[in-house]
Protein backbone atom coordinates (compact mmCIF):
# COMPACT_ATOMS: atom_id res chain seq x y z
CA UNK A 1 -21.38 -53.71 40.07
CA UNK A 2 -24.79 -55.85 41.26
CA UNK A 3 -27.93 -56.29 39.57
CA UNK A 4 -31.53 -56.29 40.60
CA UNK A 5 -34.28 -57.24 39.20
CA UNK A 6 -36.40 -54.39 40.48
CA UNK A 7 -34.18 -51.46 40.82
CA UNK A 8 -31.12 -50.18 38.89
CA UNK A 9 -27.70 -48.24 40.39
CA UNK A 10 -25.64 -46.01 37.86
CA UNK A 11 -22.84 -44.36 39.47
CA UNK A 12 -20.78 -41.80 37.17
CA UNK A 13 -18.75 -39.38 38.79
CA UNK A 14 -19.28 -39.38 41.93
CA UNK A 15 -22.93 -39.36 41.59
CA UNK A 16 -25.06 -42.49 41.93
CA UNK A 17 -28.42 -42.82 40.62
CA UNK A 18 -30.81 -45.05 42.60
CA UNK A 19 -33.81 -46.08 39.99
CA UNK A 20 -36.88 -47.90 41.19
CA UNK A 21 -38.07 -50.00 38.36
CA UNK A 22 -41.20 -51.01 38.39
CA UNK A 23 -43.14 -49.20 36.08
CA UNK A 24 -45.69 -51.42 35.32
CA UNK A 25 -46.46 -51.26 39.36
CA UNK A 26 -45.88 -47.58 39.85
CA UNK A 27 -42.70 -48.33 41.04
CA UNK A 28 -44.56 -49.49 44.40
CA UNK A 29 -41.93 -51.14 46.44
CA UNK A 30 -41.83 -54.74 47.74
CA UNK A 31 -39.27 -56.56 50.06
CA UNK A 32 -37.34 -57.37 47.34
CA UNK A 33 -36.96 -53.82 45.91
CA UNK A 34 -36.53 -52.69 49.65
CA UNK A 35 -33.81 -55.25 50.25
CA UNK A 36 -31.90 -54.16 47.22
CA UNK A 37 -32.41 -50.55 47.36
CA UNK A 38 -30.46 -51.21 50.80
CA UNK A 39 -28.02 -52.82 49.08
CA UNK A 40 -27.26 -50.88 46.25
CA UNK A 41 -27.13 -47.64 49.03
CA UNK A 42 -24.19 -49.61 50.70
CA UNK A 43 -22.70 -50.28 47.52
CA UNK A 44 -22.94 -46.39 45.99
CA UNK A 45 -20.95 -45.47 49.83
CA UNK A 46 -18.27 -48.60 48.95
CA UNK A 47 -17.49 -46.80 45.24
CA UNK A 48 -17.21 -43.68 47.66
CA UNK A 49 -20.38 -41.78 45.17
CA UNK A 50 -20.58 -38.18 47.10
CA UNK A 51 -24.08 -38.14 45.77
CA UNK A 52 -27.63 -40.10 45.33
CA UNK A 53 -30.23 -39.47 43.35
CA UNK A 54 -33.38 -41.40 43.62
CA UNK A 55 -35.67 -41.80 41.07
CA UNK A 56 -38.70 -43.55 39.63
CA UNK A 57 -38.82 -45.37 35.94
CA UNK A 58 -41.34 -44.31 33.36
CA UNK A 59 -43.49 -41.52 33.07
CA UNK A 60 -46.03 -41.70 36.27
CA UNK A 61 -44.11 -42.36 39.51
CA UNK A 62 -41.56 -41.82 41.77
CA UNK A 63 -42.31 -44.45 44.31
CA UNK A 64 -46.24 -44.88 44.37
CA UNK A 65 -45.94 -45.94 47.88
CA UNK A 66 -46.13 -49.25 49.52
CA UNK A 67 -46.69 -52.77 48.07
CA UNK A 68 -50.59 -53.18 49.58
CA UNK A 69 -51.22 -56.11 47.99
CA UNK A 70 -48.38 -57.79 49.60
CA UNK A 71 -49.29 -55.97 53.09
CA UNK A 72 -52.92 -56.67 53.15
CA UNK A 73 -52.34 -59.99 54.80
CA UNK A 74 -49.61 -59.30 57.17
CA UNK A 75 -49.67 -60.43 60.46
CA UNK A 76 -48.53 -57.66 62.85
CA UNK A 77 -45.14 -59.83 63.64
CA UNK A 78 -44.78 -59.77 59.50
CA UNK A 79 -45.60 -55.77 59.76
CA UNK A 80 -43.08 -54.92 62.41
CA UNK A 81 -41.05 -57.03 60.04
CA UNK A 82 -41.80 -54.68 56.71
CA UNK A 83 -41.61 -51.50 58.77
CA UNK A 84 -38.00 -52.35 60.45
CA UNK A 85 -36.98 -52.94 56.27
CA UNK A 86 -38.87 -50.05 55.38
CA UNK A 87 -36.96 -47.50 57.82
CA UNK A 88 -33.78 -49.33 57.81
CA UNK A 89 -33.64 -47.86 53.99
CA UNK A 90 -35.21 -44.58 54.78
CA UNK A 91 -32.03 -44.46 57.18
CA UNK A 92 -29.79 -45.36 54.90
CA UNK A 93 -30.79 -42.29 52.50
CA UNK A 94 -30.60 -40.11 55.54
CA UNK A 95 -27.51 -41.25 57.10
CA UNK A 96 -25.90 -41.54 52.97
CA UNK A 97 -22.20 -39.89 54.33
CA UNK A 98 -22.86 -37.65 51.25
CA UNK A 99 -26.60 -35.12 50.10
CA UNK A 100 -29.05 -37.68 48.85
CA UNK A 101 -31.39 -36.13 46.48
CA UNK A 102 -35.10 -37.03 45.90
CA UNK A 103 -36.03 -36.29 41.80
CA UNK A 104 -39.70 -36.92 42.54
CA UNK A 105 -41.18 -37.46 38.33
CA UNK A 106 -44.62 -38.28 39.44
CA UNK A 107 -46.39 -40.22 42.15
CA UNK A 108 -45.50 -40.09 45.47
CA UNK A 109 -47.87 -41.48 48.09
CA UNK A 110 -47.27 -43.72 51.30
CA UNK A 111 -44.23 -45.23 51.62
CA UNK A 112 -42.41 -43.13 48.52
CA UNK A 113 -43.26 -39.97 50.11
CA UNK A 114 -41.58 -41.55 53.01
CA UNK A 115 -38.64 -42.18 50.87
CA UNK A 116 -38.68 -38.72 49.33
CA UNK A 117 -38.99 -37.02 53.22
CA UNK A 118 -35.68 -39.09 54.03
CA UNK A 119 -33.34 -37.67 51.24
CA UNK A 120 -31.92 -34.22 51.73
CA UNK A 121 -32.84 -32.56 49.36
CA UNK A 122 -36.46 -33.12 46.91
CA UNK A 123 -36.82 -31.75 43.61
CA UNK A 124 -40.54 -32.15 42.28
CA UNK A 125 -41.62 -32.05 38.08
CA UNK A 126 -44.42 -30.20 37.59
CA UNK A 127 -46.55 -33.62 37.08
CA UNK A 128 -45.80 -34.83 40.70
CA UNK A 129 -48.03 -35.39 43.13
CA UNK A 130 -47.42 -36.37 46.90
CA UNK A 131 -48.93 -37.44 49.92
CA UNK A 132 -49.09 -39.61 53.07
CA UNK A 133 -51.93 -41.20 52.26
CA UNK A 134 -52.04 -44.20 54.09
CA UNK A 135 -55.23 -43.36 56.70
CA UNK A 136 -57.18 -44.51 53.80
CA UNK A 137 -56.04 -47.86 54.01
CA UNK A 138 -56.26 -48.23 57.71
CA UNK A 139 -52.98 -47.57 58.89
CA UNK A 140 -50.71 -44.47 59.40
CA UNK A 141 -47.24 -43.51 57.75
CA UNK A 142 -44.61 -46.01 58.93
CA UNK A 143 -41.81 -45.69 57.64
CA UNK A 144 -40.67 -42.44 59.55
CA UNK A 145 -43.38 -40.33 58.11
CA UNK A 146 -45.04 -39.24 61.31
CA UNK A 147 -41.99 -37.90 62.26
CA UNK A 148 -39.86 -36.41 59.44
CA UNK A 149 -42.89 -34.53 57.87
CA UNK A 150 -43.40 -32.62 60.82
CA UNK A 151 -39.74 -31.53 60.67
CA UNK A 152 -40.18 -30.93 57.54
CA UNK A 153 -43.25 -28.57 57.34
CA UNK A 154 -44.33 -28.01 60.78
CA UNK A 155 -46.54 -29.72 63.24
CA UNK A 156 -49.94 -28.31 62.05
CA UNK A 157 -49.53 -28.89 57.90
CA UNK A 158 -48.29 -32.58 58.82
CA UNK A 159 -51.44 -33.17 60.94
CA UNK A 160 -53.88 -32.36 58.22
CA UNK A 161 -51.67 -34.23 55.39
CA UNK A 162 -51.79 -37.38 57.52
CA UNK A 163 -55.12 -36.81 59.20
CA UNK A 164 -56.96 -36.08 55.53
CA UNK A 165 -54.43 -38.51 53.86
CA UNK A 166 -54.29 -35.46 51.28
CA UNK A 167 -52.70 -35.12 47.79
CA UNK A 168 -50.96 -32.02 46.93
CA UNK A 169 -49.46 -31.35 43.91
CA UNK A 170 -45.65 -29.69 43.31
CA UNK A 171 -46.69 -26.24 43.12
CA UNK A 172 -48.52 -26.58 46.71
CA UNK A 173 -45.97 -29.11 48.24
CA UNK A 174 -43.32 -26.36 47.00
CA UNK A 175 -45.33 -23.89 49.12
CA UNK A 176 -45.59 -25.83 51.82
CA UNK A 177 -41.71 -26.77 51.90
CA UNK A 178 -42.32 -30.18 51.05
CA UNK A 179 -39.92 -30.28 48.12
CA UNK A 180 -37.23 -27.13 47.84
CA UNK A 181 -38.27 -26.70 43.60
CA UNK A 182 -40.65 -27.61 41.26
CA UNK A 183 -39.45 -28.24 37.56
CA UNK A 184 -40.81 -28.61 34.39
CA UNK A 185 -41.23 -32.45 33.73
CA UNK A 186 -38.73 -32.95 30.54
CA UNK A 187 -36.14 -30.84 32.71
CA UNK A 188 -36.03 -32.64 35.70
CA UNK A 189 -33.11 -35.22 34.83
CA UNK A 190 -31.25 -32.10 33.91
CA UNK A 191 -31.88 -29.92 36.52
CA UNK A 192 -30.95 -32.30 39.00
CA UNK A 193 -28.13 -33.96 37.41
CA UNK A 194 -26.77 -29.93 36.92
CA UNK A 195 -27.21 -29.89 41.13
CA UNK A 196 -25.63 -33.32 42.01
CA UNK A 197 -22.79 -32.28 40.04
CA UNK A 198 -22.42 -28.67 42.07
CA UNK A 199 -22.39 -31.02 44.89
CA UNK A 200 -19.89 -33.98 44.31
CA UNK A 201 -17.63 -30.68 43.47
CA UNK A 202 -17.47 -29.83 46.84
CA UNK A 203 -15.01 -30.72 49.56
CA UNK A 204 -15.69 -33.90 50.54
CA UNK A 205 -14.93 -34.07 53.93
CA UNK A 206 -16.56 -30.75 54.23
CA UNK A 207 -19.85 -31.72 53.29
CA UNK A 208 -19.98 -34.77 55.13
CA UNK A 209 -19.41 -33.08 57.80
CA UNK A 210 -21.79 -30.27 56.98
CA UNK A 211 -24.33 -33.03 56.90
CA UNK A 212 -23.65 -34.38 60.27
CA UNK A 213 -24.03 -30.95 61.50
CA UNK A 214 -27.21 -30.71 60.47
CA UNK A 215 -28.91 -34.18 60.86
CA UNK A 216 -27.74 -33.45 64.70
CA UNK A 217 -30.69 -30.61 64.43
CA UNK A 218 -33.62 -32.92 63.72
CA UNK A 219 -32.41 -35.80 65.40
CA UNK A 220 -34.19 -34.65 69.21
CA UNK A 221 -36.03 -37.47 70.09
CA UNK A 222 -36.33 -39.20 66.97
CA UNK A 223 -34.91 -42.74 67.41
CA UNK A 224 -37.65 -42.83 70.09
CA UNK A 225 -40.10 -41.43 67.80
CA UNK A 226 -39.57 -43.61 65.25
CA UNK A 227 -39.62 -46.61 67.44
CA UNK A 228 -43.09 -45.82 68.70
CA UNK A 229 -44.36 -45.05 64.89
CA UNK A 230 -42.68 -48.83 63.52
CA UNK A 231 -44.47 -50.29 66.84
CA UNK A 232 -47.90 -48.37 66.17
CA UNK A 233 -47.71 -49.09 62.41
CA UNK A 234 -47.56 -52.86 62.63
CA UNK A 235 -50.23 -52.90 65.32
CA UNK A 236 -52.87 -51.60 63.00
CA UNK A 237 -52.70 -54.90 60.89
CA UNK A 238 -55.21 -57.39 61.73
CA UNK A 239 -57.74 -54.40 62.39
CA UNK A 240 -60.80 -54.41 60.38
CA UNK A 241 -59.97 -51.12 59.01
CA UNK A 242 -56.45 -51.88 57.50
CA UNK A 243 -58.21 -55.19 56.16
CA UNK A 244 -60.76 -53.70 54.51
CA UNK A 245 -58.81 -50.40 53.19
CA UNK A 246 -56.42 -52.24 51.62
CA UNK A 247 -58.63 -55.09 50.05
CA UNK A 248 -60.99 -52.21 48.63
CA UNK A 249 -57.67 -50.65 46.75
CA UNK A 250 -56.55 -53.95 45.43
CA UNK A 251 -60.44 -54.36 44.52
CA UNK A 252 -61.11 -50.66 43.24
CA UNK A 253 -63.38 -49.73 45.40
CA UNK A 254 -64.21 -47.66 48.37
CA UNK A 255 -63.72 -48.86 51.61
CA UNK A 256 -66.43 -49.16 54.31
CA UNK A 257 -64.73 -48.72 57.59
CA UNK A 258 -66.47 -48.95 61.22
């Protein structure tokens, strides 16, 4: 089996587990862990896992979002470059030939949420907190978030969360149908190792093909839409807005934005 350096891949039977590990970052992800968390997705569907769980390392986060201080400089050519990466691995979760579950153990802003949105399932401990909260920095969701969350929870709670760039916690995401259950925080492993097990019980072929089935039902206009958002997203950098959002959260500070 590979190694990374910023993620690790466990598969035991028939269930892989996806870990981003990069505590000491918040488990924000960078090329690097994007690139391998693309890899280690082919790899899980080359041992044939039936099941993915993705999850964060340590105690805080689940994906804290982004890497901004890597973006903060992009060009927009380098941007359309990040976003392509970025949704090429949200597709991968989404298109996983088997359910792909999100265990979401704390953060999960920008880019995780993204993550989170693209797995079929989300299970939230109680300590997790999520949002699309990347109008703060000057840009909008880009890695399929303007599009999924809308599936998700309808057209007018997606417009506030990415309008207001707000943070909800599990019991309100739960309400909102965000995330299908919310969990105590030392039960979460458990709980969702119990429900990847139910699942790589199950036919095989059968739920494949019960996946299919329903991807076909959000899939619409998607490709389309997601082209647009990847195209929009990467157009924002250079702006004085994304400039200054993100160097005021690398500096701790607020932003002042024209």
């Amino acid at each position: 089996m590979s190694e990374w350096d910023t993620i690790r891949l466990e598969i035991e039977d028939d269930v892989a587990t996806l870990t981003v590990d990069r505590p000491d970052r918040l488990n924000a992800v960078n090329v690097a862990t994007l690139t391998a968390m693309k890899e280690a997705l082919a790899e899980a569907a080359e041992q044939e896992a039936q099941v993915v769980v993705l999850t964060g390392a340590g105690e805080d986060a689940f994906v804290a979002g982004a890497d901004i201080g890597y973006m903060q400089d992009l060009s927009t050519p380098e941007a359309q470059a990040y976003a392509e990466l970025g949704h090429e691995v949200a597709d991968a979760f989404e298109t996983f030939p088997g359910p792909t579950i999100a265990a979401i153990n704390g953060y999960a802003f920008g880019g995780g949420c993204e993550l989170a949105l693209a797995c079929d399932l989300r299970v939230a401990s109680e300590n997790a907190v999520l949002g699309q909260t990347e109008i703060d920095l000057g840009i909008v969701p880009g890695w399929g978030g303007t599009q999924r969350l809308a599936r998700l929870v309808g057209d007018e709670l997606a417009r506030r969360l990415v309008f207001f760039g707000e943070r909800v916690d599990a019991q309100d995401a739960h309400e909102m149908g965000l995330v299908g259950d919310v969990v105590a925080h030392d039960q979460l492993d458990g709980y969702v190792a119990d429900m990847a097990a139910d699942l790589a019980a199950k036919p095989t072929y059968a739920l494949e093909a019960a996946k299919e089935a329903l991807n076909q039902v959000q899939e619409g206009d998607l490709d389309s839409g997601l082209r647009y958002e990847r195209r929009l997203w990467s157009s924002l950098f250079g702006t004085h807005d994304q400039r200054e959002g993100m160097e005021a959260f690398v500096e701790d500070r607020e932003p002042e934005f024209e």
